[in-house]
PDB file of N, CA and C in Angstrom:
ATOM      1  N   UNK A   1      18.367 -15.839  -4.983  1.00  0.00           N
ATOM      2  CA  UNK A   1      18.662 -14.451  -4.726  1.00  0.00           C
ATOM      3  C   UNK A   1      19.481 -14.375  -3.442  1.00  0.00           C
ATOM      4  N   UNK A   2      20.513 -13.509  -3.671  1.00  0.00           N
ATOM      5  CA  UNK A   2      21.300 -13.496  -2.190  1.00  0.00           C
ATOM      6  C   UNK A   2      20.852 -13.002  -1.366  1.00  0.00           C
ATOM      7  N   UNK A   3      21.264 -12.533  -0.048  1.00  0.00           N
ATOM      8  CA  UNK A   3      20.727 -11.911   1.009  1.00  0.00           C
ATOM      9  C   UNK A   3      20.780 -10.343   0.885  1.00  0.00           C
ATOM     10  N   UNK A   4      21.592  -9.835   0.075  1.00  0.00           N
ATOM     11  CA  UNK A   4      21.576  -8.591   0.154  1.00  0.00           C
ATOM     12  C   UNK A   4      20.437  -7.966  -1.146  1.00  0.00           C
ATOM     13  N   UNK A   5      19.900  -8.858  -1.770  1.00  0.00           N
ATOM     14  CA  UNK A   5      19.564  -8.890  -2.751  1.00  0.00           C
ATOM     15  C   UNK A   5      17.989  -8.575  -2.173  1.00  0.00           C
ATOM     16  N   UNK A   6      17.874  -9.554  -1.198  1.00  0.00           N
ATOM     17  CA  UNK A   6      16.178 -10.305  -0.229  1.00  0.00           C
ATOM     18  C   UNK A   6      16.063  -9.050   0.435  1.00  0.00           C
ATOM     19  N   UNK A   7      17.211  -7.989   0.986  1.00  0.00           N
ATOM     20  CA  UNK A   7      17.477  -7.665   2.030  1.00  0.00           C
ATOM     21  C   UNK A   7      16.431  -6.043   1.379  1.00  0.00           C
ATOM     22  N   UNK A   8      17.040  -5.589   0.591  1.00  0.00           N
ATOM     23  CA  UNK A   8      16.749  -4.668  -0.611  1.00  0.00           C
ATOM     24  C   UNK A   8      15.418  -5.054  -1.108  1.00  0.00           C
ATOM     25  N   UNK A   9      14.797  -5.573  -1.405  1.00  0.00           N
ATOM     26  CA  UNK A   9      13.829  -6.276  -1.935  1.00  0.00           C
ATOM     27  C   UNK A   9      12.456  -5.839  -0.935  1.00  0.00           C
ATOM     28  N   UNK A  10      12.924  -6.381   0.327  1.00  0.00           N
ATOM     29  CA  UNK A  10      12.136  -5.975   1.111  1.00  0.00           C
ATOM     30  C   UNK A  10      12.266  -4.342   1.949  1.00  0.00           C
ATOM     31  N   UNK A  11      13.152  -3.702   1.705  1.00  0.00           N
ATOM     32  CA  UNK A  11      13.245  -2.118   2.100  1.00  0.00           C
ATOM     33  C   UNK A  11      12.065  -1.561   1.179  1.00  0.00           C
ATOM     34  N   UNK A  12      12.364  -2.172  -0.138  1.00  0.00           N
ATOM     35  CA  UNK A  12      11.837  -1.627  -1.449  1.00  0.00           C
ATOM     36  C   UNK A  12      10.167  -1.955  -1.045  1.00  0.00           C
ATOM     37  N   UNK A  13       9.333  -2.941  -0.381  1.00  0.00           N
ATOM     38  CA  UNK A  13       8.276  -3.281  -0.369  1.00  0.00           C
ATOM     39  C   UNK A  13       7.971  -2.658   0.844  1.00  0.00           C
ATOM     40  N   UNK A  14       8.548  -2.595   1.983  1.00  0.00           N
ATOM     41  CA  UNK A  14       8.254  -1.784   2.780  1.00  0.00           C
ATOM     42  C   UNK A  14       7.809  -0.060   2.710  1.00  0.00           C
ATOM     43  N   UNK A  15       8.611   0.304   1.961  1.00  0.00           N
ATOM     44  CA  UNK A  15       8.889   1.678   1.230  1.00  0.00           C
ATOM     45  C   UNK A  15       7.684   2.018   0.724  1.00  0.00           C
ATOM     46  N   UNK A  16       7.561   1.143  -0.421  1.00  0.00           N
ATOM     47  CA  UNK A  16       6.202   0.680  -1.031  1.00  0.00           C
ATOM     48  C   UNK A  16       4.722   0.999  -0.470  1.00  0.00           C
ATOM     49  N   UNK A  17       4.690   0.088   0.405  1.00  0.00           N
ATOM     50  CA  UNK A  17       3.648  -0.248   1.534  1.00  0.00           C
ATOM     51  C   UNK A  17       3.109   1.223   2.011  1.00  0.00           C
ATOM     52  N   UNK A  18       4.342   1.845   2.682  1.00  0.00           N
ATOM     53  CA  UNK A  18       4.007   3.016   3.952  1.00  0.00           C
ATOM     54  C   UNK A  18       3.507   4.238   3.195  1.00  0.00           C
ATOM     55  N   UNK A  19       4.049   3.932   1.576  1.00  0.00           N
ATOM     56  CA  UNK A  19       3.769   5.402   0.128  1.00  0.00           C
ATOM     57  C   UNK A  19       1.963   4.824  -0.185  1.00  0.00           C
ATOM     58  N   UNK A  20       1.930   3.822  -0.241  1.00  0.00           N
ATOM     59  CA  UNK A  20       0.665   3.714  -0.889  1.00  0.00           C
ATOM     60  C   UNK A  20      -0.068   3.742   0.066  1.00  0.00           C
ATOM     61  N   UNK A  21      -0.146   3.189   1.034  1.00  0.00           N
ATOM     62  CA  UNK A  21      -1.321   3.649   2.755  1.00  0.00           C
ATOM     63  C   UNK A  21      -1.557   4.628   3.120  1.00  0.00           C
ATOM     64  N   UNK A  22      -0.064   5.790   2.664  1.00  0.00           N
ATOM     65  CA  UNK A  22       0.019   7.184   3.110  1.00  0.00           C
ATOM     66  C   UNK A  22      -1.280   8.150   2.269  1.00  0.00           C
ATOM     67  N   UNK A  23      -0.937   7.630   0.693  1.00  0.00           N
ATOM     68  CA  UNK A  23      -1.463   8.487  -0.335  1.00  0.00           C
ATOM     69  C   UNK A  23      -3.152   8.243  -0.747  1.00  0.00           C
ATOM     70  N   UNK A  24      -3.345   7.119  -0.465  1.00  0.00           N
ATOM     71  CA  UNK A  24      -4.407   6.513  -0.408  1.00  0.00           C
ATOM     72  C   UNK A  24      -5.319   6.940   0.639  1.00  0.00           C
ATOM     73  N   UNK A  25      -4.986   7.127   1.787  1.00  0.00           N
ATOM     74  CA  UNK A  25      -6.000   7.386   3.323  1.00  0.00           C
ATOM     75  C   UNK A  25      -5.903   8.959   2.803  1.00  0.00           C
ATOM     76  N   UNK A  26      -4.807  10.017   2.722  1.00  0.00           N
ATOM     77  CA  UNK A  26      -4.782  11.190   2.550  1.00  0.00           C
ATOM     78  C   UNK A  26      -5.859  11.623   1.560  1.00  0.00           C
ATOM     79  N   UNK A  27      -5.570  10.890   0.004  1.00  0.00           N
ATOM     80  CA  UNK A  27      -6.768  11.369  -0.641  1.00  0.00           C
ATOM     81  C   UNK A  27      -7.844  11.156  -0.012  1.00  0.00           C
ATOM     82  N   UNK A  28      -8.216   9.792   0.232  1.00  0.00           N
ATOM     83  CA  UNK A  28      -9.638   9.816   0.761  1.00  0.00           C
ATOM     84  C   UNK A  28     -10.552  10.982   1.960  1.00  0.00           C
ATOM     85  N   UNK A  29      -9.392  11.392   2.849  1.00  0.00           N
ATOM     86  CA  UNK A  29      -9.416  12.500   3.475  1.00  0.00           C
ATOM     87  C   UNK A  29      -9.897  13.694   3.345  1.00  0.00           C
ATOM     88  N   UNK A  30      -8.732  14.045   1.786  1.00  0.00           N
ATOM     89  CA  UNK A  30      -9.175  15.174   1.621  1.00  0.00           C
ATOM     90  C   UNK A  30     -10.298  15.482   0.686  1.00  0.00           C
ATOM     91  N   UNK A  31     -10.552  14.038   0.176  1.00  0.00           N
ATOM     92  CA  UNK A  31     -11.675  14.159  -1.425  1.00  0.00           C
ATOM     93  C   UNK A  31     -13.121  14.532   0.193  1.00  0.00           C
ATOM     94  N   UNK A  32     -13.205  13.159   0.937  1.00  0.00           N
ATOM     95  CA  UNK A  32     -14.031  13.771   1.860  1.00  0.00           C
ATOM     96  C   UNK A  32     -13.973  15.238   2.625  1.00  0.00           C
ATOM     97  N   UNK A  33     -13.138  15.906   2.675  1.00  0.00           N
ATOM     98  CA  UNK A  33     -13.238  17.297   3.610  1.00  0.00           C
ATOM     99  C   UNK A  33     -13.570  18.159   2.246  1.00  0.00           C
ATOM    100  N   UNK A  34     -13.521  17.764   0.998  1.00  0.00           N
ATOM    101  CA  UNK A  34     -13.598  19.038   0.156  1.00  0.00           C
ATOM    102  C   UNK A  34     -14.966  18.874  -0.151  1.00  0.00           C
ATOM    103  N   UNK A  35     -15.611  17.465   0.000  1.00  0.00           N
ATOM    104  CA  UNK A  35     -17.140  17.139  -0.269  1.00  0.00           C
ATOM    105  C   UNK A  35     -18.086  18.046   1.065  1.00  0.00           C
ATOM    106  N   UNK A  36     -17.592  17.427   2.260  1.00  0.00           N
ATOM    107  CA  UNK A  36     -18.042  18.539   3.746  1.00  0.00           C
ATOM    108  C   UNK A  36     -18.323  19.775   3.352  1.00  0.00           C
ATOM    109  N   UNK A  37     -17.118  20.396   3.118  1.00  0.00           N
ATOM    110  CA  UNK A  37     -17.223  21.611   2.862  1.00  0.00           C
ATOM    111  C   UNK A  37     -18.234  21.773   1.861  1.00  0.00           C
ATOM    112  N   UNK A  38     -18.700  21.535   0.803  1.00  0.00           N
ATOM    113  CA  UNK A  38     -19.475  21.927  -0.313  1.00  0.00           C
ATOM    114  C   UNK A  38     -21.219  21.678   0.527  1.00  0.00           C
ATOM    115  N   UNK A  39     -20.812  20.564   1.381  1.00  0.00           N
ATOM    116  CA  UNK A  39     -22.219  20.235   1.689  1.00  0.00           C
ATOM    117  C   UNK A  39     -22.661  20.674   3.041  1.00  0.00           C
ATOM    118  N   UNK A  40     -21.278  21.156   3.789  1.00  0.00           N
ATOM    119  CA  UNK A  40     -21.324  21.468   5.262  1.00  0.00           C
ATOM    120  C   UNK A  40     -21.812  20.572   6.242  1.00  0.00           C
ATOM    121  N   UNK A  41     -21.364  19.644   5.886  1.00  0.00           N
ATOM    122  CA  UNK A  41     -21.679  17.967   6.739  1.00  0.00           C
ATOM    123  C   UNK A  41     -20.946  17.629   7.334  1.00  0.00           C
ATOM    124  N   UNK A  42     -19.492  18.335   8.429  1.00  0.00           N
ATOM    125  CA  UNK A  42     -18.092  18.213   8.274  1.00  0.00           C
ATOM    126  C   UNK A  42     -17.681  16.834   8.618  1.00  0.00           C
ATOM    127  N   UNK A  43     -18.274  15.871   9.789  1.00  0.00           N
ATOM    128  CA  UNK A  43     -17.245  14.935   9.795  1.00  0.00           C
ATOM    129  C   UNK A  43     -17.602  13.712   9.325  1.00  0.00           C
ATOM    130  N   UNK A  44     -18.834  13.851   8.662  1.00  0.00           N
ATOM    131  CA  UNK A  44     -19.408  12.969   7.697  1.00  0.00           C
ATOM    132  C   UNK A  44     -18.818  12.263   6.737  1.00  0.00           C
ATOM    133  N   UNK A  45     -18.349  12.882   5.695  1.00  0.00           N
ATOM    134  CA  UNK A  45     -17.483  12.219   4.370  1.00  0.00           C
ATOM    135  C   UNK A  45     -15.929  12.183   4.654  1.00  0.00           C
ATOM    136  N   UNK A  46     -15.668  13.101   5.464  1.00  0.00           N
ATOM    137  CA  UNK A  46     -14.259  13.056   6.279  1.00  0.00           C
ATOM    138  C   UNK A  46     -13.791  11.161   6.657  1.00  0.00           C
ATOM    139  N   UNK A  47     -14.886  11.145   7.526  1.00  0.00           N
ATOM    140  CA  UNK A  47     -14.443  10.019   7.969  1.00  0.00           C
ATOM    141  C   UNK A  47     -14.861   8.761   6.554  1.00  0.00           C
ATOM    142  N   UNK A  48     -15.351   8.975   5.743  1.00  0.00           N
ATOM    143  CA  UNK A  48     -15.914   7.659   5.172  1.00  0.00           C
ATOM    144  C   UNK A  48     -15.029   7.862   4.070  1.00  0.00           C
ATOM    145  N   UNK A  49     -14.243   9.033   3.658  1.00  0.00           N
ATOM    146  CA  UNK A  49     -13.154   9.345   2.854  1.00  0.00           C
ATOM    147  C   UNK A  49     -11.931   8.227   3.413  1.00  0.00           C
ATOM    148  N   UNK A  50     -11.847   8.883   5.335  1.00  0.00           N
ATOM    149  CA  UNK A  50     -10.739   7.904   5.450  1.00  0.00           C
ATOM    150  C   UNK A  50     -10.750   7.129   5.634  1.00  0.00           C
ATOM    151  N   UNK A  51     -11.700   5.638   5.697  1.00  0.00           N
ATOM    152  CA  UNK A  51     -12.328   4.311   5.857  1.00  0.00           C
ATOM    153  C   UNK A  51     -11.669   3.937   4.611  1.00  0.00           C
ATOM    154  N   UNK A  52     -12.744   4.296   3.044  1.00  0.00           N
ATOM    155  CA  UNK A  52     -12.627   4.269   1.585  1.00  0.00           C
ATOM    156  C   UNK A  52     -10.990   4.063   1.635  1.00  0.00           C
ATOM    157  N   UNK A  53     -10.539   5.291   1.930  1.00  0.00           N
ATOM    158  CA  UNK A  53      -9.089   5.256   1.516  1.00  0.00           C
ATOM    159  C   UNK A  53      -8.288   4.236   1.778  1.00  0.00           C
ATOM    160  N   UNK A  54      -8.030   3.886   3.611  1.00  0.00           N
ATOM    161  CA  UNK A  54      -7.794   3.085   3.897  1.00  0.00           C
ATOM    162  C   UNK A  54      -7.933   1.710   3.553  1.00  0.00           C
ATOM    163  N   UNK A  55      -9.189   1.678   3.183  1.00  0.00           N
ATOM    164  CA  UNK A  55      -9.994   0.280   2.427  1.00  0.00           C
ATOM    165  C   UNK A  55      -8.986  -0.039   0.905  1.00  0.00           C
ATOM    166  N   UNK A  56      -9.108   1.111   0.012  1.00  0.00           N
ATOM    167  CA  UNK A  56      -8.486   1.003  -0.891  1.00  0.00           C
ATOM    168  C   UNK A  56      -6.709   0.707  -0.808  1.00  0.00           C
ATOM    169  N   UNK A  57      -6.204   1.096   0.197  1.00  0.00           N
ATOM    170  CA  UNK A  57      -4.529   1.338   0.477  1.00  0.00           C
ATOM    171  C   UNK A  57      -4.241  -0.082   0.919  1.00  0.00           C
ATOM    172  N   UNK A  58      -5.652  -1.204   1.771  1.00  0.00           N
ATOM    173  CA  UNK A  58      -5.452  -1.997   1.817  1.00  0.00           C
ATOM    174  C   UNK A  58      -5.435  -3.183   0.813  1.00  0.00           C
ATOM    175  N   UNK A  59      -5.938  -3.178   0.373  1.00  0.00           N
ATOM    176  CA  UNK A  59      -6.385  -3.415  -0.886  1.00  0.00           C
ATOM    177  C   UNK A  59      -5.154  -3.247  -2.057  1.00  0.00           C
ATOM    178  N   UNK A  60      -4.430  -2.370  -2.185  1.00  0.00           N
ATOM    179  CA  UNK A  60      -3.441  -2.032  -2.968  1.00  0.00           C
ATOM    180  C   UNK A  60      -2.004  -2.862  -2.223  1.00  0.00           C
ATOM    181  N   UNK A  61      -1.544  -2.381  -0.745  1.00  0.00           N
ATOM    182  CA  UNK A  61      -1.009  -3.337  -0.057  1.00  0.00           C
ATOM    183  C   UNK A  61      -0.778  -4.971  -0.308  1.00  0.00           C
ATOM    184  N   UNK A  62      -1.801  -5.514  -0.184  1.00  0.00           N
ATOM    185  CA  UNK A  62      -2.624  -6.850  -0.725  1.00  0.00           C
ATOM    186  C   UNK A  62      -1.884  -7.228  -1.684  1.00  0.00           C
ATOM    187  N   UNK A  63      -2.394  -6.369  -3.066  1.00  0.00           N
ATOM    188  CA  UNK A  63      -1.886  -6.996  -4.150  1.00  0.00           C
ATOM    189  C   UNK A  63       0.145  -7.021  -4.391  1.00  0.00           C
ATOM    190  N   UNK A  64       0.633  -5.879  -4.067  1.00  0.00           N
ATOM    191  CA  UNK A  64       1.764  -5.594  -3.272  1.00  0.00           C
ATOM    192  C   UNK A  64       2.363  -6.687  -2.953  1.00  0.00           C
ATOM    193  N   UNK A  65       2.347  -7.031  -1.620  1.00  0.00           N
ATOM    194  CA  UNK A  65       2.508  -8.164  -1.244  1.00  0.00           C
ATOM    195  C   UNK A  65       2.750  -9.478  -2.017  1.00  0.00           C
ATOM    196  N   UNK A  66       1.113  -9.849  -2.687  1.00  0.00           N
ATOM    197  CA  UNK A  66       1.472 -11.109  -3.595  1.00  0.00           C
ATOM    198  C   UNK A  66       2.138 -10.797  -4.541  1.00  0.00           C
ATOM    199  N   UNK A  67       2.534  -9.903  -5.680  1.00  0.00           N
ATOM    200  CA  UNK A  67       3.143  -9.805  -6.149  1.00  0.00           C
ATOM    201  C   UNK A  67       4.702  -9.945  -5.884  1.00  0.00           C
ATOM    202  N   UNK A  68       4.891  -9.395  -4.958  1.00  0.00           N
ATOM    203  CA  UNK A  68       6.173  -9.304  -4.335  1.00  0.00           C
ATOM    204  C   UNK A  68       6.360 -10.778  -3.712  1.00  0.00           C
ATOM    205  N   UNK A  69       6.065 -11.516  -3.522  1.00  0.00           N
ATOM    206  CA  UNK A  69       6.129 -13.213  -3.079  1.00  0.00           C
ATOM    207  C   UNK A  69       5.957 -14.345  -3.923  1.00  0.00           C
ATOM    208  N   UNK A  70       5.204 -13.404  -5.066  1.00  0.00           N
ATOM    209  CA  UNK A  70       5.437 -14.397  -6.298  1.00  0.00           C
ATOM    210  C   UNK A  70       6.781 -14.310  -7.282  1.00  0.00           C
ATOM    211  N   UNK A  71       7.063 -12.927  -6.967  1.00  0.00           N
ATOM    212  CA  UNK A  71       8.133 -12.739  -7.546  1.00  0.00           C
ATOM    213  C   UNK A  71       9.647 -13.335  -6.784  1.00  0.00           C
ATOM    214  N   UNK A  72       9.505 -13.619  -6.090  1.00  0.00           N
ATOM    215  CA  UNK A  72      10.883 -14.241  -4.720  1.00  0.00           C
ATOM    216  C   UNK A  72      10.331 -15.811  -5.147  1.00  0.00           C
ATOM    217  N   UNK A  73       9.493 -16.293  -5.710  1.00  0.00           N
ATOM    218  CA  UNK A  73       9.145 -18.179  -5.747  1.00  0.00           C
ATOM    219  C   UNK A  73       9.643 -18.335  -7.212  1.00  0.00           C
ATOM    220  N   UNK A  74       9.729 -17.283  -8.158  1.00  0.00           N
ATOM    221  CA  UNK A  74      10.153 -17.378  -9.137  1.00  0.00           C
ATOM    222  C   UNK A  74      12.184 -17.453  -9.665  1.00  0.00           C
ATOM    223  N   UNK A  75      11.896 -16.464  -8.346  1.00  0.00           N
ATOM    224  CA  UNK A  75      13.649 -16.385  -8.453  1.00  0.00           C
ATOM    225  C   UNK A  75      14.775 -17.586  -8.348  1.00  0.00           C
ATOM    226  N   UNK A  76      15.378 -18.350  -9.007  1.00  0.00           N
ATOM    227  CA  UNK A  76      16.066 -18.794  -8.783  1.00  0.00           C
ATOM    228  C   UNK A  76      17.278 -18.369  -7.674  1.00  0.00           C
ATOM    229  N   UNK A  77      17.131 -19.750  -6.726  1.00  0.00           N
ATOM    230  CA  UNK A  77      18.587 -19.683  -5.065  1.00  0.00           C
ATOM    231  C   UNK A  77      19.924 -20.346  -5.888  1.00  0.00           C
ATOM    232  N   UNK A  78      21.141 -19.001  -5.383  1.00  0.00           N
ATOM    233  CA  UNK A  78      22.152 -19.547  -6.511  1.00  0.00           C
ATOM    234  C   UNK A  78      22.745 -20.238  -4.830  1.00  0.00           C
ATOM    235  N   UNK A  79      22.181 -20.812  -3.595  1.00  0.00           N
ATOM    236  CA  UNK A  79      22.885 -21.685  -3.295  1.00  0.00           C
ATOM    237  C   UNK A  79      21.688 -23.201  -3.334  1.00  0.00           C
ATOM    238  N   UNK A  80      21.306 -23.287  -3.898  1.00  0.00           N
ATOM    239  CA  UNK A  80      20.684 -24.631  -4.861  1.00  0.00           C
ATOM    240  C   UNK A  80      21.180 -24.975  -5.437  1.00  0.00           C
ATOM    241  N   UNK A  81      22.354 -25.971  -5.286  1.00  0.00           N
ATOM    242  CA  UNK A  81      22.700 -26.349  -6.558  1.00  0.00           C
ATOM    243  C   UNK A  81      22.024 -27.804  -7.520  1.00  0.00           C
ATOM    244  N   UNK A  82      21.202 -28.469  -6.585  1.00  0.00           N
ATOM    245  CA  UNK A  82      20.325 -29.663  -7.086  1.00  0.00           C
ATOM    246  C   UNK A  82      19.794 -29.438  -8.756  1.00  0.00           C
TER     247      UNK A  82
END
């Protein structure tokens, strides 16, 4: 894969990364503040919403990642010529 190719590749995983950490901690956030509210516990599930979330965004990240590195070991280097 060329460099502009690697270059893109990784904008795209970065991109990736900052959407799924974002959406992931947020739900957990708000699934916890809408549970508070019902139970009036406020910073109780708040915070274990955004732990969970986080936990999960990492977790999603993770797989992200290997995927994205297995996929670059697969690629054939067109300056290899062996």
């Amino acid at each position: 894969m060329n460099d502009l190719g690697r270059a893109g590749g990784y904008l795209a995983l970065f991109s990736e990364i900052a959407i799924v950490l974002l959406v992931t901690t947020l739900f957990g956030v708000l699934l916890g503040y809408w549970i508070d509210e019902r139970l009036n516990t406020l910073p109780i599930f708040v915070v274990a919403g955004l732990l969970l979330g986080f936990g999960a965004g990492g977790l999603a990240v993770k797989r992200l990642i290997t995927r994205f590195l297995a996929s670059f070991d697969r690629a054939p280097d067109r300056n290899d010529r062996s």
